[in-house]
Protein backbone atom coordinates (compact mmCIF):
# COMPACT_ATOMS: atom_id res chain seq x y z
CA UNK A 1 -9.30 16.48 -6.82
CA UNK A 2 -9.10 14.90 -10.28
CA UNK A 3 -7.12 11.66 -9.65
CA UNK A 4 -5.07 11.09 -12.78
CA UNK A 5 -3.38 7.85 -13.58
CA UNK A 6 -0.77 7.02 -16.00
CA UNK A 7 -0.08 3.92 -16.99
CA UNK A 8 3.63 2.92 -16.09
CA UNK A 9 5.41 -0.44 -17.33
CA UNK A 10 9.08 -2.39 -16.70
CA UNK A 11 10.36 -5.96 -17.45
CA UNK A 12 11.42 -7.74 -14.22
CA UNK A 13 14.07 -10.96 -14.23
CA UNK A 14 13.21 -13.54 -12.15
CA UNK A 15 14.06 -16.86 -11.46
CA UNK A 16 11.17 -18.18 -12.98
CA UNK A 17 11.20 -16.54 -15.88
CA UNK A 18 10.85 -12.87 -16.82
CA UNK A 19 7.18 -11.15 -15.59
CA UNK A 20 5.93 -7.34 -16.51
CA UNK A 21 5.26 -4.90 -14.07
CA UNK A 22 2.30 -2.68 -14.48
CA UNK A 23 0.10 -0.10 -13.76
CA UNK A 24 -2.60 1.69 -12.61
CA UNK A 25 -4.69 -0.40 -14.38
CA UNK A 26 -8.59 -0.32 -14.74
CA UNK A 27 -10.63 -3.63 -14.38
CA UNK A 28 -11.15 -3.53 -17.87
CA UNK A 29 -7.89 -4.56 -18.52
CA UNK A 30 -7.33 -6.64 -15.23
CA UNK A 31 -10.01 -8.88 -16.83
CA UNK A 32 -7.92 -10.14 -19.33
CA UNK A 33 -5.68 -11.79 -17.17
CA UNK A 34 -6.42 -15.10 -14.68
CA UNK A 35 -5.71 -14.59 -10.97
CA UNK A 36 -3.81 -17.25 -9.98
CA UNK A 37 -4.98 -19.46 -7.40
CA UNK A 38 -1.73 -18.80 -4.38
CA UNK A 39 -2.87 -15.40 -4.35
CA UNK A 40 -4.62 -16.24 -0.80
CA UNK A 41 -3.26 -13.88 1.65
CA UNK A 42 -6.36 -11.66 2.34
CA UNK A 43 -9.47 -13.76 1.04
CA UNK A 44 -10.16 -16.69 -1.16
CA UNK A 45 -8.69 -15.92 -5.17
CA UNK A 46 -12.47 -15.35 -6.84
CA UNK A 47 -13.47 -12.96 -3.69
CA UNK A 48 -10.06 -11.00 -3.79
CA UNK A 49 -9.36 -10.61 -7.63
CA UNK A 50 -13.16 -9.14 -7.03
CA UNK A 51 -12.81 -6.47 -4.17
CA UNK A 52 -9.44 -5.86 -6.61
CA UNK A 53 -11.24 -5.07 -9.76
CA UNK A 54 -13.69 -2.63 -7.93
CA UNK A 55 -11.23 -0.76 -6.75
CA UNK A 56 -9.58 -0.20 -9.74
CA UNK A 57 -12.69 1.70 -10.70
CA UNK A 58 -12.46 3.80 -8.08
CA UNK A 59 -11.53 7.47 -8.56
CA UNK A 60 -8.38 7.14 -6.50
CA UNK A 61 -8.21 3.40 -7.23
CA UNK A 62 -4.83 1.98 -8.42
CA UNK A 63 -3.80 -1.55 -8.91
CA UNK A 64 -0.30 -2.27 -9.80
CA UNK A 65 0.26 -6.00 -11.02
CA UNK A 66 2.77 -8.32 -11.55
CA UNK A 67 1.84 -11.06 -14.48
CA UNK A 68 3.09 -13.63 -16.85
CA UNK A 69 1.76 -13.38 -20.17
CA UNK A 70 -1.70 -14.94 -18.45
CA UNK A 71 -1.72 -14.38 -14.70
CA UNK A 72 -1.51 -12.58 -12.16
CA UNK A 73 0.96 -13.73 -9.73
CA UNK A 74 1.47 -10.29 -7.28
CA UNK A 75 -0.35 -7.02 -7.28
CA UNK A 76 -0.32 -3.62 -5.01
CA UNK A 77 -3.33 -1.66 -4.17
CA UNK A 78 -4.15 2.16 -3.68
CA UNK A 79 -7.12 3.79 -2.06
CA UNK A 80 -8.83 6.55 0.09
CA UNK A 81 -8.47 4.69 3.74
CA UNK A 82 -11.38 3.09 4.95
CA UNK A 83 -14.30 5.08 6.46
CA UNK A 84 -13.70 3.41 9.53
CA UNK A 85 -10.65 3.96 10.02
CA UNK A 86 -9.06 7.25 11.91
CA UNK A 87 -6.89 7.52 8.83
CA UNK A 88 -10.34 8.78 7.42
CA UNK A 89 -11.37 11.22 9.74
CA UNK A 90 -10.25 15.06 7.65
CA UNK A 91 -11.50 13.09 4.69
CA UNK A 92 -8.04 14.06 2.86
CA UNK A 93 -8.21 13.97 -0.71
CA UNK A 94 -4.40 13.93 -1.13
CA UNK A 95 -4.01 11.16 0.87
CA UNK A 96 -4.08 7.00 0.04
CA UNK A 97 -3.51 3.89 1.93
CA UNK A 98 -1.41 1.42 -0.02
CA UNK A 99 -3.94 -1.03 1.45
CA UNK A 100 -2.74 -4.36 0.32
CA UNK A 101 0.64 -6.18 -1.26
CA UNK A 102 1.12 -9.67 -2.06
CA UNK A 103 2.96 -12.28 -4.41
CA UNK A 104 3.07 -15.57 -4.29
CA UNK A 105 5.49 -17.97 -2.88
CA UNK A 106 7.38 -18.86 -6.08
CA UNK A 107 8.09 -15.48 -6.85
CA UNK A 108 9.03 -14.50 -3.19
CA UNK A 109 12.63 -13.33 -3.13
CA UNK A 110 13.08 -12.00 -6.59
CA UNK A 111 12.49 -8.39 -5.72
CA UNK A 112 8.54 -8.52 -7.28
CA UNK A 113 7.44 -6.66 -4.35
CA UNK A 114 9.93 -3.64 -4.09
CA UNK A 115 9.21 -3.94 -8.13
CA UNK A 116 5.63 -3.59 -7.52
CA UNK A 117 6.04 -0.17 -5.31
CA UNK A 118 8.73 1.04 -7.56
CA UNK A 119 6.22 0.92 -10.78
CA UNK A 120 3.93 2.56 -8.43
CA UNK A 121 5.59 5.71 -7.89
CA UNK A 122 6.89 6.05 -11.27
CA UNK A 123 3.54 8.04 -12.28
CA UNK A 124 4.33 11.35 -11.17
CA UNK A 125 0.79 12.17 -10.30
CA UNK A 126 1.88 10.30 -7.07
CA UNK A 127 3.80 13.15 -5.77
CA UNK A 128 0.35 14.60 -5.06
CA UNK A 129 -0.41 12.29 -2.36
CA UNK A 130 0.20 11.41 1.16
CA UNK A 131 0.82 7.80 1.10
CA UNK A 132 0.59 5.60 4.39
CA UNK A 133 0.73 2.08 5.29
CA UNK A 134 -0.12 0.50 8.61
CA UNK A 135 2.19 -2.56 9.23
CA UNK A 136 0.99 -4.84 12.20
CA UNK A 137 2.67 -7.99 12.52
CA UNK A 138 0.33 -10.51 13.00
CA UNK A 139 -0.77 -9.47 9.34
CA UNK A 140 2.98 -10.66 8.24
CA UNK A 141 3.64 -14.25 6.97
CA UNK A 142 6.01 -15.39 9.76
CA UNK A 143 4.93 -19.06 9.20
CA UNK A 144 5.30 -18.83 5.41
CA UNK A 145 9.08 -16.64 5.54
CA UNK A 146 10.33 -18.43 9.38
CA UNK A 147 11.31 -15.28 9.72
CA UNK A 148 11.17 -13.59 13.31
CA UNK A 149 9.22 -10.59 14.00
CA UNK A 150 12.09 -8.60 14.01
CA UNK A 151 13.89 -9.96 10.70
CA UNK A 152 10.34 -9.68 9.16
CA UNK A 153 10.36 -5.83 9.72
CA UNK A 154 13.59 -5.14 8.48
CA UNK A 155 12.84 -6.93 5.16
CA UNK A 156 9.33 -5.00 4.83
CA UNK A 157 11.13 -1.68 5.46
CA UNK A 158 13.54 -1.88 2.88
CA UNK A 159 11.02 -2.93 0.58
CA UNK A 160 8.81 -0.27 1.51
CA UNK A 161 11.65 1.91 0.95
CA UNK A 162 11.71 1.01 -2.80
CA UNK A 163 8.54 2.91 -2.68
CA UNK A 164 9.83 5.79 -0.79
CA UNK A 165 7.81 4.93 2.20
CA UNK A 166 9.52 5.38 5.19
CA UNK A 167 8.59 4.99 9.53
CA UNK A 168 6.76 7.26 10.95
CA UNK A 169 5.84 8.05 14.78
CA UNK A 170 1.72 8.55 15.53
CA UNK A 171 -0.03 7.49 18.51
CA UNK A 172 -2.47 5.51 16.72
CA UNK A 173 -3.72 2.58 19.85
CA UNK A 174 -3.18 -0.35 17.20
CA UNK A 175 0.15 0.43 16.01
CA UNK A 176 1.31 1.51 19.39
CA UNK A 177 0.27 -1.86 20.79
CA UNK A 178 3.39 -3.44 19.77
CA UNK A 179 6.75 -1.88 18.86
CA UNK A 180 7.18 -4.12 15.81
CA UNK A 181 4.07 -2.40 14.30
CA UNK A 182 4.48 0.61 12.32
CA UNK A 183 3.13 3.54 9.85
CA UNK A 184 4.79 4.02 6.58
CA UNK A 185 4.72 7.16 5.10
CA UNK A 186 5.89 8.97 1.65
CA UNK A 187 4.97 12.41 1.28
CA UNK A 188 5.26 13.67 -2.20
CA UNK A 189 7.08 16.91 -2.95
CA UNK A 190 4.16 18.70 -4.58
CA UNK A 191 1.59 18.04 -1.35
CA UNK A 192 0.99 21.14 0.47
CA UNK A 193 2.01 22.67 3.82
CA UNK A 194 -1.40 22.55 4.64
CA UNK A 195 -2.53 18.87 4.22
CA UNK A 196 1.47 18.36 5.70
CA UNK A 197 0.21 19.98 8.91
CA UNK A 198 -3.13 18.22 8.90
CA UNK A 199 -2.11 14.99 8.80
CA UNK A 200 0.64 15.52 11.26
CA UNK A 201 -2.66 16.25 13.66
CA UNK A 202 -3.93 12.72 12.08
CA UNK A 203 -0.93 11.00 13.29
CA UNK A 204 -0.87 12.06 16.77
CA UNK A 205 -4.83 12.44 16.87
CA UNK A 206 -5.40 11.67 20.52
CA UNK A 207 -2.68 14.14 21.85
CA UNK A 208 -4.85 16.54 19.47
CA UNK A 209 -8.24 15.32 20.93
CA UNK A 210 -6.71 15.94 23.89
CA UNK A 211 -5.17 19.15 23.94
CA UNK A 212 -8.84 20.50 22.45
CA UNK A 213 -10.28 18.67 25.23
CA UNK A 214 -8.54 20.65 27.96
CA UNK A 215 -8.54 23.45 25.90
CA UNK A 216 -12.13 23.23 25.98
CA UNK A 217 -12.28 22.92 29.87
């Protein structure tokens, strides 16, 4: 699959000021920019503008970022789900995890994040893909927001939704292990019945396991 990426753009109003919202960029261009230093939510600034810019330079690779005219202040990531992971296991082409969002605090409540996922799916490419998030909620700033768990997932679905990422059921042990977790899904209207019908056995993979299993018997 030849992953193409278009580079999208929009002004965004904020409260501190007016940012630009871009993307997919490669880390060519992310270079140019400083990462500021309240990006902290997955790893220290230096380590995550890092595991950012490589994958960027992956095939499938998209970072979408929110900046001043110098930094960074909020980006969105896009990428083939982790080998680990059972989200990996058909090795789908046509499917990508949006694996990480963030912005910082002072920018938290001006829409930067549904702005982010918007921008995203503004390249048309991305109706080729399967896109999936896994939400679990002690991932989720409750400390930061003092919002409850609850309150928390409301406000992360309807952002999501500005993506056109929606719940999804799958029996998948971690997001099962608590009701407030959940997978987010988008399905774009030029993915096939055939990857459709595959990753429907990816979401419910143990009932499939399963049913081979005694199948098999």
């Amino acid at each position: 699959m030849n992953h193409v990426k278009t580079h999208q753009s929009l002004t965004h109003d904020t409260t501190q000021g007016e940012i630009t919202i871009e993307g997919p960029l490669p880390s060519s261009e992310l270079r140019k920019y400083n990462f500021h230093e309240g990006l902290t939510a997955f790893r220290t600034p230096p380590k995550q503008f890092e595991a950012i810019l490589n994958i960027a330079d992956f095939p499938e690779g998209r970072i979408i970022i929110a900046r001043t005219d110098e930094t960074i202040v909020g980006y969105v990531t896009y990428l083939h789900p982790d080998p680990l992971e059972r989200w990996s296991e058909f090795n789908m082409e046509d499917l990508i995890e949006l694996g990480a969002i963030e912005v910082i605090s002072e920018y938290r409540g001006s829409k930067v994040a549904s702005g982010l996922l918007k921008v995203s799916m503004l390249d048309d490419f991305m109706e080729n893909y399967i896109v999936i998030s896994t939400e679990y909620y002690w991932h989720w700033d409750l400390d930061g927001t003092k919002l409850s768990i609850w309150d928390y997932r409301k406000v992360m679905e309807k952002m999501m939704a500005a993506g056109g990422l929606l719940p999804a059921p799958t029996d998948d042990p971690e997001i099962i292990s608590h009701p407030a977790n959940c997978l987010m899904v988008k399905i774009g209207k030029h993915v096939s019945e055939e990857s459709i019908n595959l990753f429907d056995k990816l979401r419910f993979l143990q009932r499939h396991q399963y049913r081979s299993m005694r199948e098999g018997l």
